[in-house]
Each structure stands twice: as structure tokens, then as C-alpha cells.
Protein backbone atom coordinates (compact mmCIF):
# COMPACT_ATOMS: atom_id res chain seq x y z
CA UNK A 1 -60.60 -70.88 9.65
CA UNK A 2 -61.34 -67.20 10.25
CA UNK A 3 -59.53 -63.83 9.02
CA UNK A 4 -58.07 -63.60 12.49
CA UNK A 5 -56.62 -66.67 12.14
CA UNK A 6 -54.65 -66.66 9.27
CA UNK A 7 -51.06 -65.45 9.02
CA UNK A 8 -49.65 -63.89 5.90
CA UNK A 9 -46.17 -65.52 4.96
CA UNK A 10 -45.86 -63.85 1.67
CA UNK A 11 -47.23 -61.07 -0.49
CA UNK A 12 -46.40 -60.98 -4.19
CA UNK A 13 -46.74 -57.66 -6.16
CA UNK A 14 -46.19 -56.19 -9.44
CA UNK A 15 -47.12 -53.15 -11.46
CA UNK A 16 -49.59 -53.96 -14.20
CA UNK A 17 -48.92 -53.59 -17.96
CA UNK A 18 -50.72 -50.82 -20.08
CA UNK A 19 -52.72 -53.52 -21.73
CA UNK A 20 -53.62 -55.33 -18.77
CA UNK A 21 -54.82 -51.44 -17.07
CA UNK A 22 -58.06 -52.40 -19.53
CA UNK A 23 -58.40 -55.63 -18.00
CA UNK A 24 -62.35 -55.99 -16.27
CA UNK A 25 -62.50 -57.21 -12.84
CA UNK A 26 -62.67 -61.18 -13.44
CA UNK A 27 -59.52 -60.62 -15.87
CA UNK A 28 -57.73 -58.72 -13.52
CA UNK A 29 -58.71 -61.59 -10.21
CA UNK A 30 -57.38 -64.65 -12.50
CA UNK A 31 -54.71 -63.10 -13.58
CA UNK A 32 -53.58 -62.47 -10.30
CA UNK A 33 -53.82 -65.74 -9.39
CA UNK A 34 -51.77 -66.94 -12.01
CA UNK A 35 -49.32 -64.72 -10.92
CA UNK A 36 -49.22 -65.87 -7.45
CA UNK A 37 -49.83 -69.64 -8.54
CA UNK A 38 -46.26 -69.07 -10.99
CA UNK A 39 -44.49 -67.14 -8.16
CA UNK A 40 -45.16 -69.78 -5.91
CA UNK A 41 -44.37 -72.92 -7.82
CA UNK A 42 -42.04 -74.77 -6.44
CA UNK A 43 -43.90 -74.18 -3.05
CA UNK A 44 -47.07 -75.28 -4.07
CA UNK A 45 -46.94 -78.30 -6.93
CA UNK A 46 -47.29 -81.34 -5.44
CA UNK A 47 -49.63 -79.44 -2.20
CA UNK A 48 -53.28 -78.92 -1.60
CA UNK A 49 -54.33 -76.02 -0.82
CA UNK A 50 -57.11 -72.79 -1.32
CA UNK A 51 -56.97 -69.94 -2.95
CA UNK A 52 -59.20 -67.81 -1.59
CA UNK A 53 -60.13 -64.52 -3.76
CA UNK A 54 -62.80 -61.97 -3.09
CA UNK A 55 -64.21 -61.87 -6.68
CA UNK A 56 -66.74 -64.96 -7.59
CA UNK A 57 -66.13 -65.39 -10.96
CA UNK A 58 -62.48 -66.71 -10.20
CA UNK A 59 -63.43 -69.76 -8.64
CA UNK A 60 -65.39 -70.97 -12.56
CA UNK A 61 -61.40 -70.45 -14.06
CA UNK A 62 -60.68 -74.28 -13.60
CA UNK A 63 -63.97 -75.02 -15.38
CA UNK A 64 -65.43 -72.48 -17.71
CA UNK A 65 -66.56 -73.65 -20.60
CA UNK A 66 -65.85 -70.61 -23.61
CA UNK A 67 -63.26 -68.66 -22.08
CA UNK A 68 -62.07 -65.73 -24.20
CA UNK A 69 -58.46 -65.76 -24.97
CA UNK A 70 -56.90 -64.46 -21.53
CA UNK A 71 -59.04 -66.56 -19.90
CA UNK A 72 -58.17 -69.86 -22.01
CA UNK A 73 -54.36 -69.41 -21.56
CA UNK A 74 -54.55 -68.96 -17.95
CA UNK A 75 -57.14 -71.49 -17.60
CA UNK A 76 -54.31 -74.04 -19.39
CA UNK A 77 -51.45 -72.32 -16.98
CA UNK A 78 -52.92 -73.56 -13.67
CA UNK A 79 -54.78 -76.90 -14.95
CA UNK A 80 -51.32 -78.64 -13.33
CA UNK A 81 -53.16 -77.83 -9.90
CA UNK A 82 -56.02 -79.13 -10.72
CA UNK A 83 -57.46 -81.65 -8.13
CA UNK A 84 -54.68 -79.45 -5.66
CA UNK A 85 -56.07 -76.16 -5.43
CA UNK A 86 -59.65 -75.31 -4.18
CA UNK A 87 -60.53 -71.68 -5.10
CA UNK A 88 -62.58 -70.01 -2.09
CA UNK A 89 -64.46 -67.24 -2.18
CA UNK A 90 -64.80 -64.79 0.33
CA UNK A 91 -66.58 -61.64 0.28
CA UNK A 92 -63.96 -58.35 0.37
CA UNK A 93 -65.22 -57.00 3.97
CA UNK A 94 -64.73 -60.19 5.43
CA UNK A 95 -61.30 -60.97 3.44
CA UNK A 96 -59.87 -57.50 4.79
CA UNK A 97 -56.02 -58.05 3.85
CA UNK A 98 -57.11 -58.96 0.06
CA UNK A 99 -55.86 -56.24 -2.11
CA UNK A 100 -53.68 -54.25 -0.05
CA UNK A 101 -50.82 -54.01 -1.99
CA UNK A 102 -52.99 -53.29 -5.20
CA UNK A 103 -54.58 -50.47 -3.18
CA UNK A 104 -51.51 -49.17 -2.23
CA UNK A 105 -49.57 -49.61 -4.91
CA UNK A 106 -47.02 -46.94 -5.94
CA UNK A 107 -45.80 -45.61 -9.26
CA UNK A 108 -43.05 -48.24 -11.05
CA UNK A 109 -40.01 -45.44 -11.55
CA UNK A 110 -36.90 -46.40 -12.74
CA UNK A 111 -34.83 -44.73 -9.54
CA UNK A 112 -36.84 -46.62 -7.14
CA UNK A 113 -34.27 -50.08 -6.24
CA UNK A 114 -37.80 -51.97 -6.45
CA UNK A 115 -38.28 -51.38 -10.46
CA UNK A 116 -39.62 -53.95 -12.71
CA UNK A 117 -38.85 -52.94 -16.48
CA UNK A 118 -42.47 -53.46 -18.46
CA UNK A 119 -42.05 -56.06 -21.12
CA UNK A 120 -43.86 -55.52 -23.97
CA UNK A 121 -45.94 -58.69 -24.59
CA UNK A 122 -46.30 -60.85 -21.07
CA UNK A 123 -44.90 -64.26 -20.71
CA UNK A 124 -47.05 -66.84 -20.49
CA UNK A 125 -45.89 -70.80 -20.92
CA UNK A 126 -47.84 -72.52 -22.73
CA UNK A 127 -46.80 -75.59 -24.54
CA UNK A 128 -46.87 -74.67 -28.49
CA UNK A 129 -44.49 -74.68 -31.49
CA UNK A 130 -44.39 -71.91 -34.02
CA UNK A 131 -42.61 -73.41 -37.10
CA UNK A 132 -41.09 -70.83 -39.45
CA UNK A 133 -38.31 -71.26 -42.31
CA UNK A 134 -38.04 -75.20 -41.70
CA UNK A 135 -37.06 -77.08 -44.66
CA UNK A 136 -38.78 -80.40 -46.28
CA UNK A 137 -35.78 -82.54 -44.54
CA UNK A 138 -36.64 -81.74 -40.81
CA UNK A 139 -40.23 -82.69 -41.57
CA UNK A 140 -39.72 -86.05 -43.24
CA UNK A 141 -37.47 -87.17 -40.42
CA UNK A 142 -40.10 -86.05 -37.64
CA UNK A 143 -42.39 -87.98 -39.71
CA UNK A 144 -40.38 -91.40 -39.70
CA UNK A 145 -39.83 -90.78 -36.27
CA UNK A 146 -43.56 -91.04 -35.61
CA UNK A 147 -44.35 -94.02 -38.02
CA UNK A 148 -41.61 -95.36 -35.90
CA UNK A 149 -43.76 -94.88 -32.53
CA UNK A 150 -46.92 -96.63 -31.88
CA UNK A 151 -47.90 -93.80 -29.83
CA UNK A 152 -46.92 -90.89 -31.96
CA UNK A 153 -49.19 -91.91 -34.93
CA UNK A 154 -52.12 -89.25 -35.01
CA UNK A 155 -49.11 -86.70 -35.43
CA UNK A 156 -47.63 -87.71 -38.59
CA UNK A 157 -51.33 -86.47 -40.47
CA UNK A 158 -50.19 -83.06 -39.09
CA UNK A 159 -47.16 -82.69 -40.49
């Protein structure tokens, strides 16, 4: 398929957080992606399709090896397309419409009807559990709970 082919059907935008200004290039490309990848959910689970991107390094996300800690979590956020999604690269001056809202992209004030307030750490799912305050009781019946379950075994050492 060429450029002049292909018809855009959505754009997703959003102004970047102070911490994310510092973001290098390959930071910046995946995490775009996993923006448009979370936008786009219920569209895409269950589809195959390409994400094509006009930075190389973001088509090694599925399978890098020692991410640093950005990388990791987003690398965990989009394994659920994995076997779906096939990341293309293209180079920028052939993939013209690429970053033309980024280019573009105008101040986040609060009058504007278009304002996104900045939160102050970015949300991110990732399946975890941080335990605080829980007394002996709720531990001792998770534990019979697993001794209970053939399948739940490896947990109990955990606890």
C-alpha cells in the first residue's frame, strides 16, 4: 500500500507531561503508540493490523531484551497484541502525515474547550498489588485458599 493510498480515519492527540518533555526519541515513538494502541482498544483487540511509525527503534518494543523502566511497562501494556500487530517502519519523507499533530501542536490552556488537566504521575495498567496495612488474618486465608487450589500452589511461598 502506498502513502497515497491510505485514508486517515482517526488522529489521537495529547499534550505531553513535563516529565515525558525529557523523553529521547525512541521513548517518545513507543509511547505514542501505547497511547494510540489504549485509545483504540476496543477497535483493535481481537484485529490484525500495522502500526507503522517513522522511528526504527519502535518496531524492537515487542521484543527487546533489557528495556529500561518506560520501556518495560509499555512493552507489558501492548504484549495483548502480540501476534496482532505488525510494527512497520517507514522512513518520515515517505510517511508524510506522521507527526502532524505533534508538529502542530498548540499550547494546553485552561480556556481553550479542548483542555486536558496534566496528572501528575501517568496511568499506566499494569497488573500488580501494592499491599500496605494488611493484617496476619487476610494473609492466612489467601494462603488456605491456595493450598486449596492445585494451580495456585507456587503462590502460597510468597505470602
Amino acid at each position: 500500500m502506498t502513502n497515497q493510498q491510505r485514508d486517515q480515519v482517526f488522529y489521537i492527540s495529547r499534550q505531553i507531561k513535563p516529565t515525558e518533555a525529557r523523553y529521547v526519541a525512541s521513548q517518545m515513538e513507543c509511547l505514542c503508540l501505547v497511547l494510540a494502541l489504549d485509545t483504540l482498544y476496543y477497535s483493535l483487540y481481537g484485529s490484525v493490523f500495522e502500526a507503522i511509525a517513522d522511528f526504527t527503534a519502535i518496531k524492537s518494543l515487542l521484543n527487546m531484551k533489557t528495556p529500561n523502566r518506560h520501556m518495560l511497562i509499555w512493552q507489558i501494556a501492548i504484549q495483548q497484541y502480540r501476534g496482532n500487530v505488525t510494527i512497520v517502519h517507514e522512513e518520515g519523507n515517505i510517511h508524510n502525515n506522521a507527526d502532524g499533530l505533534s508538529r502542530g501542536a498548540l499550547a494546553n490552556n485552561p480556556d481553550d474547550p479542548a483542555y486536558v488537566p496534566l496528572e501528575s504521575e501517568p496511568k499506566i495498567p499494569i497488573g500488580g498489588i501494592n499491599i500496605t496495612e494488611i493484617g496476619n488474618e487476610f494473609f492466612e486465608e489467601v494462603r488456605e485458599y491456595y493450598k486449596q487450589d492445585n494451580n495456585c500452589h507456587i503462590f502460597t511461598s510468597l505470602l
